[in-house]
PDB file of N, CA and C in Angstrom:
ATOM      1  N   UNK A   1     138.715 111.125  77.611  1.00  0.00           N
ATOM      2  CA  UNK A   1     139.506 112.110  78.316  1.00  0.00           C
ATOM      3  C   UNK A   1     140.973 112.037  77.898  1.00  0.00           C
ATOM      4  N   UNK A   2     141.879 111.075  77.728  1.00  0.00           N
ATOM      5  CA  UNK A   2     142.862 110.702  77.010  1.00  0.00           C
ATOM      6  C   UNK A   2     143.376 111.334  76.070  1.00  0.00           C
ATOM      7  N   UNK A   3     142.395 110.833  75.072  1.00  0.00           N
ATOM      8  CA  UNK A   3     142.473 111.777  73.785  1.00  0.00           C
ATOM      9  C   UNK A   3     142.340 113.284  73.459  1.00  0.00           C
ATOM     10  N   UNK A   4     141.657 113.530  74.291  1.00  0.00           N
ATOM     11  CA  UNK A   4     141.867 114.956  74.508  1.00  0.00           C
ATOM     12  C   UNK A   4     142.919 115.559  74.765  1.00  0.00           C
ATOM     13  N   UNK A   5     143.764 115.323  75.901  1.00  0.00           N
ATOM     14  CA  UNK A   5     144.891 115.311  76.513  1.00  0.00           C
ATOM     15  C   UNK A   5     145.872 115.013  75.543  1.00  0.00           C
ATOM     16  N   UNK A   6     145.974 113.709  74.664  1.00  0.00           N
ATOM     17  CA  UNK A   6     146.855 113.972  73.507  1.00  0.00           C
ATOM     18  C   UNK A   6     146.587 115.125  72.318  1.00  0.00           C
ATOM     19  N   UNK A   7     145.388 115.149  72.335  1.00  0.00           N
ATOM     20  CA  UNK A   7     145.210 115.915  71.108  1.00  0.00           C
ATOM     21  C   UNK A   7     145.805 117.424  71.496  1.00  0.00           C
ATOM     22  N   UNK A   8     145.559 118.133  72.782  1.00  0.00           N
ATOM     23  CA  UNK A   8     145.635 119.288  73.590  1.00  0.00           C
ATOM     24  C   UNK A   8     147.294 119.562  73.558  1.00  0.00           C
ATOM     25  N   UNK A   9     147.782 117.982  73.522  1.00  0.00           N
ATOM     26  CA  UNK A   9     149.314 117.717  73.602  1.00  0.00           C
ATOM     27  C   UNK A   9     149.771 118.039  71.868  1.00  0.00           C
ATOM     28  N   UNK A  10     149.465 117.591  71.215  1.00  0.00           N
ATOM     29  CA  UNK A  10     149.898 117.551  70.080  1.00  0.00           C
ATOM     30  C   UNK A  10     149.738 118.989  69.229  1.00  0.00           C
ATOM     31  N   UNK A  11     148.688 119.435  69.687  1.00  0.00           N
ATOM     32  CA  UNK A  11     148.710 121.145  69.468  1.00  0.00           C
ATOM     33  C   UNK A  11     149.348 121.915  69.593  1.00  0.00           C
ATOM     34  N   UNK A  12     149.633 121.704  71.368  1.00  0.00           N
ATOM     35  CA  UNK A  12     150.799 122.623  72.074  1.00  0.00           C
ATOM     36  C   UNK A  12     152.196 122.637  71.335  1.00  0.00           C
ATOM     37  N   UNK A  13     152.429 121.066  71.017  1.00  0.00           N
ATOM     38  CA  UNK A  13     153.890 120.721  70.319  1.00  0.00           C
ATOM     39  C   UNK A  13     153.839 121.367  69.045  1.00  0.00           C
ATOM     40  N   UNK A  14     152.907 121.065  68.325  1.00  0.00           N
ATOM     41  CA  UNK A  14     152.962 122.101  67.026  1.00  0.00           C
ATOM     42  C   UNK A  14     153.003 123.585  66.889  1.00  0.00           C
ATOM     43  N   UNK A  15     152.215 123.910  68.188  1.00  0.00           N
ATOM     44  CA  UNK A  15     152.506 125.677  68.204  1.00  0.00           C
ATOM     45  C   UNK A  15     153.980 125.916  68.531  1.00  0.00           C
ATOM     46  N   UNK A  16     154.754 125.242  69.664  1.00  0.00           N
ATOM     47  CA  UNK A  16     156.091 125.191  70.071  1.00  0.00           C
ATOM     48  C   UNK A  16     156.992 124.838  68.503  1.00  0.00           C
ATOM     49  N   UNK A  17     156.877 124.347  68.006  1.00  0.00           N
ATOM     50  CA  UNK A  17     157.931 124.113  66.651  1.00  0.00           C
ATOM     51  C   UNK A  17     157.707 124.827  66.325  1.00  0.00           C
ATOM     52  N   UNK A  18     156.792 125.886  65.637  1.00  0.00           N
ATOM     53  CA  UNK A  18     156.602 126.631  64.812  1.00  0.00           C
ATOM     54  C   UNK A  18     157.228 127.862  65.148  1.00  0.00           C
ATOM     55  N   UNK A  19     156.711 127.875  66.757  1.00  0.00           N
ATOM     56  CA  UNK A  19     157.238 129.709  67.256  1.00  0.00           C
ATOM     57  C   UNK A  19     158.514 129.418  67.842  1.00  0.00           C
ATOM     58  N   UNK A  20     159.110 128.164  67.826  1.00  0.00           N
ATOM     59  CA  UNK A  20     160.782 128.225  68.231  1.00  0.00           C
ATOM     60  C   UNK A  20     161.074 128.102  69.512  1.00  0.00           C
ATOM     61  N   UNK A  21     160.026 128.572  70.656  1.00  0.00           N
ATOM     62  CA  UNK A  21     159.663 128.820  71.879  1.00  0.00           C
ATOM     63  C   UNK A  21     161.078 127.947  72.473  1.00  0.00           C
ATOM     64  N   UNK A  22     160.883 126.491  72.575  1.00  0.00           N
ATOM     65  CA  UNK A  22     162.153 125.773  73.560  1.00  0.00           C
ATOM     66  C   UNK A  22     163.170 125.975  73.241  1.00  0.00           C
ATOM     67  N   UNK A  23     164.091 126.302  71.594  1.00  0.00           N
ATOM     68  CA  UNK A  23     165.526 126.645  71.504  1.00  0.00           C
ATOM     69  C   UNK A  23     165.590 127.998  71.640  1.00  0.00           C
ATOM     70  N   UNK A  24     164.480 128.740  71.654  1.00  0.00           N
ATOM     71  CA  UNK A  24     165.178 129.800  72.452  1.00  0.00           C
ATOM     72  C   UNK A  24     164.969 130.339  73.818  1.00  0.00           C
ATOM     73  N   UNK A  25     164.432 129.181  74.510  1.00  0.00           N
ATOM     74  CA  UNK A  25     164.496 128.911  75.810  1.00  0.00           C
ATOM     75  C   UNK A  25     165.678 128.582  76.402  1.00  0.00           C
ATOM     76  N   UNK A  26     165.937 127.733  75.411  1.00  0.00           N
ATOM     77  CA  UNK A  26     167.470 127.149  75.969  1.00  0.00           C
ATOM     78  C   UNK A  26     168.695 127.743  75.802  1.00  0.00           C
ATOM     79  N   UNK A  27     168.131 128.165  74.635  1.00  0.00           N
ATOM     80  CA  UNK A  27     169.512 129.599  74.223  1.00  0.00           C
ATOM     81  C   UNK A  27     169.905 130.320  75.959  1.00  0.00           C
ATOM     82  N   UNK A  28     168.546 131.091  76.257  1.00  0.00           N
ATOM     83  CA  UNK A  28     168.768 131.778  76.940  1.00  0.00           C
ATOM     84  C   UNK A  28     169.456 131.078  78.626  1.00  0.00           C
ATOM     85  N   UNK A  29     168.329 129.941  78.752  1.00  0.00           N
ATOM     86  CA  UNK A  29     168.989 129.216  80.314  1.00  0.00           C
ATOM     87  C   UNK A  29     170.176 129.049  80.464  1.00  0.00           C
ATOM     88  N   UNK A  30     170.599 128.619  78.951  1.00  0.00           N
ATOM     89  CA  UNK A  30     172.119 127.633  78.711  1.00  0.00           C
ATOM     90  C   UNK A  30     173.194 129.129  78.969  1.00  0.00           C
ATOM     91  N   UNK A  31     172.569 130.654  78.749  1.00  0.00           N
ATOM     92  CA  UNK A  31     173.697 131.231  79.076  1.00  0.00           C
ATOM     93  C   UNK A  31     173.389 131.739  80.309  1.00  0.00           C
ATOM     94  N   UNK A  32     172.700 131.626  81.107  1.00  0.00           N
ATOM     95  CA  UNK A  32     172.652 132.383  82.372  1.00  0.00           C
ATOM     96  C   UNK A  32     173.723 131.630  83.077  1.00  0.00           C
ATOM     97  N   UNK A  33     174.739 132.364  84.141  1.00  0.00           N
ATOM     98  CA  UNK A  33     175.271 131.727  85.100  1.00  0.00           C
ATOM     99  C   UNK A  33     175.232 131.027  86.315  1.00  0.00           C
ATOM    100  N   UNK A  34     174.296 130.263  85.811  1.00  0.00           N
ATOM    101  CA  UNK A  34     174.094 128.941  87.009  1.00  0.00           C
ATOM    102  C   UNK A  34     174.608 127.709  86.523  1.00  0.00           C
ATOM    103  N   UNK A  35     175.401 126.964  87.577  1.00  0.00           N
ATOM    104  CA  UNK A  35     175.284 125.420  87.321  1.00  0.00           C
ATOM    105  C   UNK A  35     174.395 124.905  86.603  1.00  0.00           C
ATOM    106  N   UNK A  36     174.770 123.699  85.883  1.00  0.00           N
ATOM    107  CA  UNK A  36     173.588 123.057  84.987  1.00  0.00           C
ATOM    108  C   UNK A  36     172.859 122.254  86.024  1.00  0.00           C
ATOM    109  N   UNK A  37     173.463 121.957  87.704  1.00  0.00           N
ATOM    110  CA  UNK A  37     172.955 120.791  88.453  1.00  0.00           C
ATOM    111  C   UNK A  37     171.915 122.049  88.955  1.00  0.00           C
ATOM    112  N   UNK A  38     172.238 123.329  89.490  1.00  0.00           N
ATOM    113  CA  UNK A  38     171.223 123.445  89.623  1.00  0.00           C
ATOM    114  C   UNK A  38     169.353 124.453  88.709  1.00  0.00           C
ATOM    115  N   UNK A  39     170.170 124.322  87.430  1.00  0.00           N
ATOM    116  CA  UNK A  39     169.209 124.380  86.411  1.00  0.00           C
ATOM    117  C   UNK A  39     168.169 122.937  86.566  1.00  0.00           C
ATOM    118  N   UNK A  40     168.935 121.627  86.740  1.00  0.00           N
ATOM    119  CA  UNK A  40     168.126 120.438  87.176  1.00  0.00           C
ATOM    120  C   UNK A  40     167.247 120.531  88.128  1.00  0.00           C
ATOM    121  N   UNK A  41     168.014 121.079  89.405  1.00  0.00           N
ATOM    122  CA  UNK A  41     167.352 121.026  90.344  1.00  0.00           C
ATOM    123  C   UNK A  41     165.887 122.084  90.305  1.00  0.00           C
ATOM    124  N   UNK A  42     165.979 122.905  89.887  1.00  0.00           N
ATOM    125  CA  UNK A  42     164.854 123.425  89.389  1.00  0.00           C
ATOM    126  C   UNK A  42     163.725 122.837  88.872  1.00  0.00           C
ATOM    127  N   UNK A  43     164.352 122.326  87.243  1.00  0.00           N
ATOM    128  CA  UNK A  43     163.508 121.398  86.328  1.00  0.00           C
ATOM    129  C   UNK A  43     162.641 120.476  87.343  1.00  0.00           C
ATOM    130  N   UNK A  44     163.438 120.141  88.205  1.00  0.00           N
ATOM    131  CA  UNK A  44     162.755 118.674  88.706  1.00  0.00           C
ATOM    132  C   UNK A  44     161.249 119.338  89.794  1.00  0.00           C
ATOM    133  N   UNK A  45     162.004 120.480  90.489  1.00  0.00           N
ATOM    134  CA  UNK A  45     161.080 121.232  91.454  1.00  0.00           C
ATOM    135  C   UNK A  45     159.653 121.287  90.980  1.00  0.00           C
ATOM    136  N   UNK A  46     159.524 121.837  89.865  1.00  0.00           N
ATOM    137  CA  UNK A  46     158.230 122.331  88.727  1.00  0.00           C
ATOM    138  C   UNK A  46     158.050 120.855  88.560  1.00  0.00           C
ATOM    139  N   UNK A  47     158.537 119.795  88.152  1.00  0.00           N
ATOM    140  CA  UNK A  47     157.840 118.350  87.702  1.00  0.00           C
ATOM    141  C   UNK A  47     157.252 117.845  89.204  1.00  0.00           C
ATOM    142  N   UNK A  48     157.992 117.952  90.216  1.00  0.00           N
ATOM    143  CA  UNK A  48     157.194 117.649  91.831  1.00  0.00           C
ATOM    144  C   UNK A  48     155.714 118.249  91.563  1.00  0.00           C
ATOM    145  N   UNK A  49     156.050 119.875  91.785  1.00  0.00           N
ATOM    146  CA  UNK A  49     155.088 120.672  92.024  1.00  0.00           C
ATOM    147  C   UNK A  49     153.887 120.152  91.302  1.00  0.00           C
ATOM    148  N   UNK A  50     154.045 120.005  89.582  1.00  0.00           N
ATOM    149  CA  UNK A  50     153.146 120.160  88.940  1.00  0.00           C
ATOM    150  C   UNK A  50     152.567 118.462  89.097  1.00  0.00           C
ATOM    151  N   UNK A  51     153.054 117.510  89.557  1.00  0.00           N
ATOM    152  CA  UNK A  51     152.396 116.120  89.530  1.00  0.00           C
ATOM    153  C   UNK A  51     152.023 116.114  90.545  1.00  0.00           C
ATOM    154  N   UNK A  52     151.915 116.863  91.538  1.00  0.00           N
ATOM    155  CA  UNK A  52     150.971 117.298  92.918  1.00  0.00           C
ATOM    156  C   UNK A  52     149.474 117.715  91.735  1.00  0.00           C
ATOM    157  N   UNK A  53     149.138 118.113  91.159  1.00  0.00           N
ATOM    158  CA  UNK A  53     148.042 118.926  90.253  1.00  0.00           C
ATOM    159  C   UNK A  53     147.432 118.358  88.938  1.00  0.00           C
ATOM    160  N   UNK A  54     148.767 117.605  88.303  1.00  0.00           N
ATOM    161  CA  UNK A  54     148.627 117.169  87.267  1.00  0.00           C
ATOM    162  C   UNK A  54     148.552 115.430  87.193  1.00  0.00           C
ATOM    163  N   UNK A  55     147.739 114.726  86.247  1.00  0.00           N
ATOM    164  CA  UNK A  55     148.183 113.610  85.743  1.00  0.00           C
ATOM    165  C   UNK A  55     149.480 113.159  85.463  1.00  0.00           C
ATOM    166  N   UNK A  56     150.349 112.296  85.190  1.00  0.00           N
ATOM    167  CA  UNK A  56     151.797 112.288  84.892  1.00  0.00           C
ATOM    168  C   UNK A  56     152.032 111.990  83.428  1.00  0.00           C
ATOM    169  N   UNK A  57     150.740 111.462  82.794  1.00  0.00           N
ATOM    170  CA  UNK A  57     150.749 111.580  81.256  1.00  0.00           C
ATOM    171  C   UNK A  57     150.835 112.802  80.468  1.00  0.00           C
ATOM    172  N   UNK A  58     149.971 113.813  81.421  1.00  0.00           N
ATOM    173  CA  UNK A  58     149.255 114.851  80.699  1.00  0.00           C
ATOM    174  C   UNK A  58     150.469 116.186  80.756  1.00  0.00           C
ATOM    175  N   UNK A  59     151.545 115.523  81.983  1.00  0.00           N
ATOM    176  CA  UNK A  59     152.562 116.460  82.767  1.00  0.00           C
ATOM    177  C   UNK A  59     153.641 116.588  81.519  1.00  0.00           C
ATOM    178  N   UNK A  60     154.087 115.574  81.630  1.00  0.00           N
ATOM    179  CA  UNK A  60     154.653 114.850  80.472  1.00  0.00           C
ATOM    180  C   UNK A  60     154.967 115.891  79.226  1.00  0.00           C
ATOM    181  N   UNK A  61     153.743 115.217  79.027  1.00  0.00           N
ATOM    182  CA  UNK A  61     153.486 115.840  77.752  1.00  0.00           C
ATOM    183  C   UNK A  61     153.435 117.409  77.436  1.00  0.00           C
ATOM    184  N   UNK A  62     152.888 117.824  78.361  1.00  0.00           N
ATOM    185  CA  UNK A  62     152.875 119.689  78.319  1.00  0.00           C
ATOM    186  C   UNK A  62     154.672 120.139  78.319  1.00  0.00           C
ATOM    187  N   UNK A  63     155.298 119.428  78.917  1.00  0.00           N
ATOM    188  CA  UNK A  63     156.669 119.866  79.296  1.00  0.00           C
ATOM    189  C   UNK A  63     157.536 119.731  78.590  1.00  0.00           C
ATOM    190  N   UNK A  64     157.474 118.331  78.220  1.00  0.00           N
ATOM    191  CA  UNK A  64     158.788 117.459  77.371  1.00  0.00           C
ATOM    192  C   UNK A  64     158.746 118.429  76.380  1.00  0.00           C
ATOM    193  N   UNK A  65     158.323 118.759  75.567  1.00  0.00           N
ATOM    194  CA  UNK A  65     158.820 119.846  74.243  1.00  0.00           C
ATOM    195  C   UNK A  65     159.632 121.306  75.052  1.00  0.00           C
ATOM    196  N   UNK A  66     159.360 121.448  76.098  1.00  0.00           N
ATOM    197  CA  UNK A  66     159.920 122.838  76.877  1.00  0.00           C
ATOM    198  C   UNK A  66     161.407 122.294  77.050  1.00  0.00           C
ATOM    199  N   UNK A  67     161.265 121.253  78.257  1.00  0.00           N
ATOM    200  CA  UNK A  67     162.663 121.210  79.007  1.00  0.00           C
ATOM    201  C   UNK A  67     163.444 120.523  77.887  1.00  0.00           C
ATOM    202  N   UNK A  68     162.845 119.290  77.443  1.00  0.00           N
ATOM    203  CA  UNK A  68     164.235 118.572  76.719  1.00  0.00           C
ATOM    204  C   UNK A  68     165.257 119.034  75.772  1.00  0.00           C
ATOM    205  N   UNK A  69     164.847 120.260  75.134  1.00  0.00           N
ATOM    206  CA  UNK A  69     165.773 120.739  74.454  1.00  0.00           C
ATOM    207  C   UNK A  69     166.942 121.323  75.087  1.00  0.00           C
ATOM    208  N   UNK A  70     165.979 122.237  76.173  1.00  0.00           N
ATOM    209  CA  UNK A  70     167.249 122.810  77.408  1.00  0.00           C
ATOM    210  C   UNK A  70     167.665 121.575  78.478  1.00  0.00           C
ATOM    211  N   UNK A  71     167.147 120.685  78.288  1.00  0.00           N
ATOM    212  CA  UNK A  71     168.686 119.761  78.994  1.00  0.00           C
ATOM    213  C   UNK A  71     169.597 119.028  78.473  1.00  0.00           C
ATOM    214  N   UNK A  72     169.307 119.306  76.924  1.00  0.00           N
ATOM    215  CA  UNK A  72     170.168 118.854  75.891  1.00  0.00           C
ATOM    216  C   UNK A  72     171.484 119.659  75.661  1.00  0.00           C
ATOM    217  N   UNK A  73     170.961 120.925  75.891  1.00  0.00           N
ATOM    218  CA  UNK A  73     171.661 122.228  75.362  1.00  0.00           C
ATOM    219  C   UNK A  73     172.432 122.148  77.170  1.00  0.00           C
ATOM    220  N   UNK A  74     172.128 121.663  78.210  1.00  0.00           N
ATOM    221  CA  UNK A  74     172.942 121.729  79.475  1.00  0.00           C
ATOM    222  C   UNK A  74     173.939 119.916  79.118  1.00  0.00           C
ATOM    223  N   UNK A  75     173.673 119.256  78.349  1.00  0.00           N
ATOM    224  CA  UNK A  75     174.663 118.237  78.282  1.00  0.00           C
ATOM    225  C   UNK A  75     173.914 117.156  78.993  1.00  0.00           C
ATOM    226  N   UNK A  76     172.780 117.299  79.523  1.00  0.00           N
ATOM    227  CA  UNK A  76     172.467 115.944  80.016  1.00  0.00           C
ATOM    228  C   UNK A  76     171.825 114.766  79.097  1.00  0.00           C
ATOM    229  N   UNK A  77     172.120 113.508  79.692  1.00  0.00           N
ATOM    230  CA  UNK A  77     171.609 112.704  79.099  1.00  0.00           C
ATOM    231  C   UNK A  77     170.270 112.589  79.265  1.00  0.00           C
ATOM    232  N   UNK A  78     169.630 112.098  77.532  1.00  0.00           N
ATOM    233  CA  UNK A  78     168.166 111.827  77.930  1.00  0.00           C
ATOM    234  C   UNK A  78     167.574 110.619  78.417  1.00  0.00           C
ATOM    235  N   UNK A  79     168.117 109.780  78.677  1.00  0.00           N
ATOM    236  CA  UNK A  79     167.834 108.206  79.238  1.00  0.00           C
ATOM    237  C   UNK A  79     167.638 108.674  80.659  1.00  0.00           C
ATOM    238  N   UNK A  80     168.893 109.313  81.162  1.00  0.00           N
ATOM    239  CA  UNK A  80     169.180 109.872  82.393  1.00  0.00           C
ATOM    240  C   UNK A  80     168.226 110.754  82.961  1.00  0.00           C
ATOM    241  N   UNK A  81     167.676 111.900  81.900  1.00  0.00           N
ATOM    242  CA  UNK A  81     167.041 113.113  82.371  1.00  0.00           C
ATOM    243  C   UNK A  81     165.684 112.320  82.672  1.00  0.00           C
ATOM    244  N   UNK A  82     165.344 111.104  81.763  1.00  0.00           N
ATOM    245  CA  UNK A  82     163.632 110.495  81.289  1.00  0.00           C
ATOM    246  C   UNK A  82     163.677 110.033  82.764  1.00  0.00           C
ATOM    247  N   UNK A  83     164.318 108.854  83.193  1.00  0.00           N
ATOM    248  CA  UNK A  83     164.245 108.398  84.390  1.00  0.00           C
ATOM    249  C   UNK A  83     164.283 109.279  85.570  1.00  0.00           C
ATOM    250  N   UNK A  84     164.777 110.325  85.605  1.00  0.00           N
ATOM    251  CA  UNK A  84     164.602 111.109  86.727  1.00  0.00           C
ATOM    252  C   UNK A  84     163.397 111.904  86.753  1.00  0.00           C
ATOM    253  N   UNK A  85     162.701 111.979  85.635  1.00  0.00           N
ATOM    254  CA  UNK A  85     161.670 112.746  85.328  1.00  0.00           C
ATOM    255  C   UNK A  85     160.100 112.065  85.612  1.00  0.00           C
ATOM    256  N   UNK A  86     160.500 110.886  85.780  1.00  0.00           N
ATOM    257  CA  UNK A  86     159.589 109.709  85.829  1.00  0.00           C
ATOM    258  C   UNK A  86     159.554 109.869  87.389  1.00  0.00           C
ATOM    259  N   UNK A  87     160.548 109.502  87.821  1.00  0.00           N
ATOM    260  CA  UNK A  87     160.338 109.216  89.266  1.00  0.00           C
ATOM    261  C   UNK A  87     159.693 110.342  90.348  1.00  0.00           C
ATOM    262  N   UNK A  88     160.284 111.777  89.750  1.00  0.00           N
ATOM    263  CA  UNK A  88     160.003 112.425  90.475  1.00  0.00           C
ATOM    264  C   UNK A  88     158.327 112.979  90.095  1.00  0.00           C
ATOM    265  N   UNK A  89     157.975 112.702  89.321  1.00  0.00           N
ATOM    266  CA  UNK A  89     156.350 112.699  88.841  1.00  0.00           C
ATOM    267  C   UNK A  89     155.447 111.884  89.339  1.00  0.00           C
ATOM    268  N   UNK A  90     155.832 110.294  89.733  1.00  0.00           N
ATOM    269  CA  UNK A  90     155.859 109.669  90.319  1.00  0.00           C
ATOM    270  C   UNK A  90     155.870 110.265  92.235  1.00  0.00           C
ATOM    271  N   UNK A  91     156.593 110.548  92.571  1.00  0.00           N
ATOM    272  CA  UNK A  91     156.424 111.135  93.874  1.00  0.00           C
ATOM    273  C   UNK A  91     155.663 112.260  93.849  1.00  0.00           C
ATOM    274  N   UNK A  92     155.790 113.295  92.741  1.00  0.00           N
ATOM    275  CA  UNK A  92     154.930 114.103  92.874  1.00  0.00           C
ATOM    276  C   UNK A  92     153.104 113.306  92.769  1.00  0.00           C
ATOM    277  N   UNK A  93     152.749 112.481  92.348  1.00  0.00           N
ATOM    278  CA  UNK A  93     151.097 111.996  92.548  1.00  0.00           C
ATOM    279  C   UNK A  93     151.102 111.365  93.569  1.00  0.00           C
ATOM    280  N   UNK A  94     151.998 110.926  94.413  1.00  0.00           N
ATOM    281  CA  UNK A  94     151.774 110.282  95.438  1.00  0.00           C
ATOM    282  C   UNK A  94     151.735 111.137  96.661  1.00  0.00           C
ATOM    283  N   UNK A  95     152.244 112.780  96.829  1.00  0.00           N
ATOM    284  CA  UNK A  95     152.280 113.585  97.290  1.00  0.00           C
ATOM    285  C   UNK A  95     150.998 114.391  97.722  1.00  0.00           C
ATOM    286  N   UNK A  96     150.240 114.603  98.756  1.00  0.00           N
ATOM    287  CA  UNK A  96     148.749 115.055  98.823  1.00  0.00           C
ATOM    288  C   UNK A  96     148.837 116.556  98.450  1.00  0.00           C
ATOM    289  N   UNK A  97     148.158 116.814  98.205  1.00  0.00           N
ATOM    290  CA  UNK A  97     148.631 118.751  97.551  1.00  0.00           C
ATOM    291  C   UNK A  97     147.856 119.215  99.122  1.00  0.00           C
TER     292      UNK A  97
END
């Protein structure tokens, strides 16, 4: 089951490089007029939500090619963004849906 999940992962990431999908995701977030805290606060909402549903490996992995570029392109750190991303995935499986 694992492997699947990576392999399912490693697909997704290759279709995403190819079609550009996250920098011009971020293009676009990075100019809308919202705070970058609460562009976070968002990000994090969808990582709750979805680790209510999801594995936190499998969460992970579907996402990290989406957001990290756009929280790069908002200035955050990624040590910073990883650990917050952890935890709240973390509360999200411990959360009963």
């Amino acid at each position: 089951m694992l492997f699947l999940i990576l392999i399912g992962a490693m697909i997704f990431s290759r279709f995403l490089a190819v079609s550009q999908l996250p920098f011009e995701a971020s293009d676009w977030i990075g100019g809308l007029p919202i705070s970058p805290t609460a562009i976070l606060a968002v990000l994090l909402f969808i990582y709750l939500i979805g680790g209510c549903v999801l594995d936190a490996l499998a969460m992970i992995l579907l996402t990290i090619p989406i957001f990290f570029p756009t929280a790069m392109a908002l200035g955050f750190d990624p040590i910073w963004l990883g650990v917050l991303v952890v935890i709240v995935m973390e509360m999200g499986l411990i959360t009963p849906p």
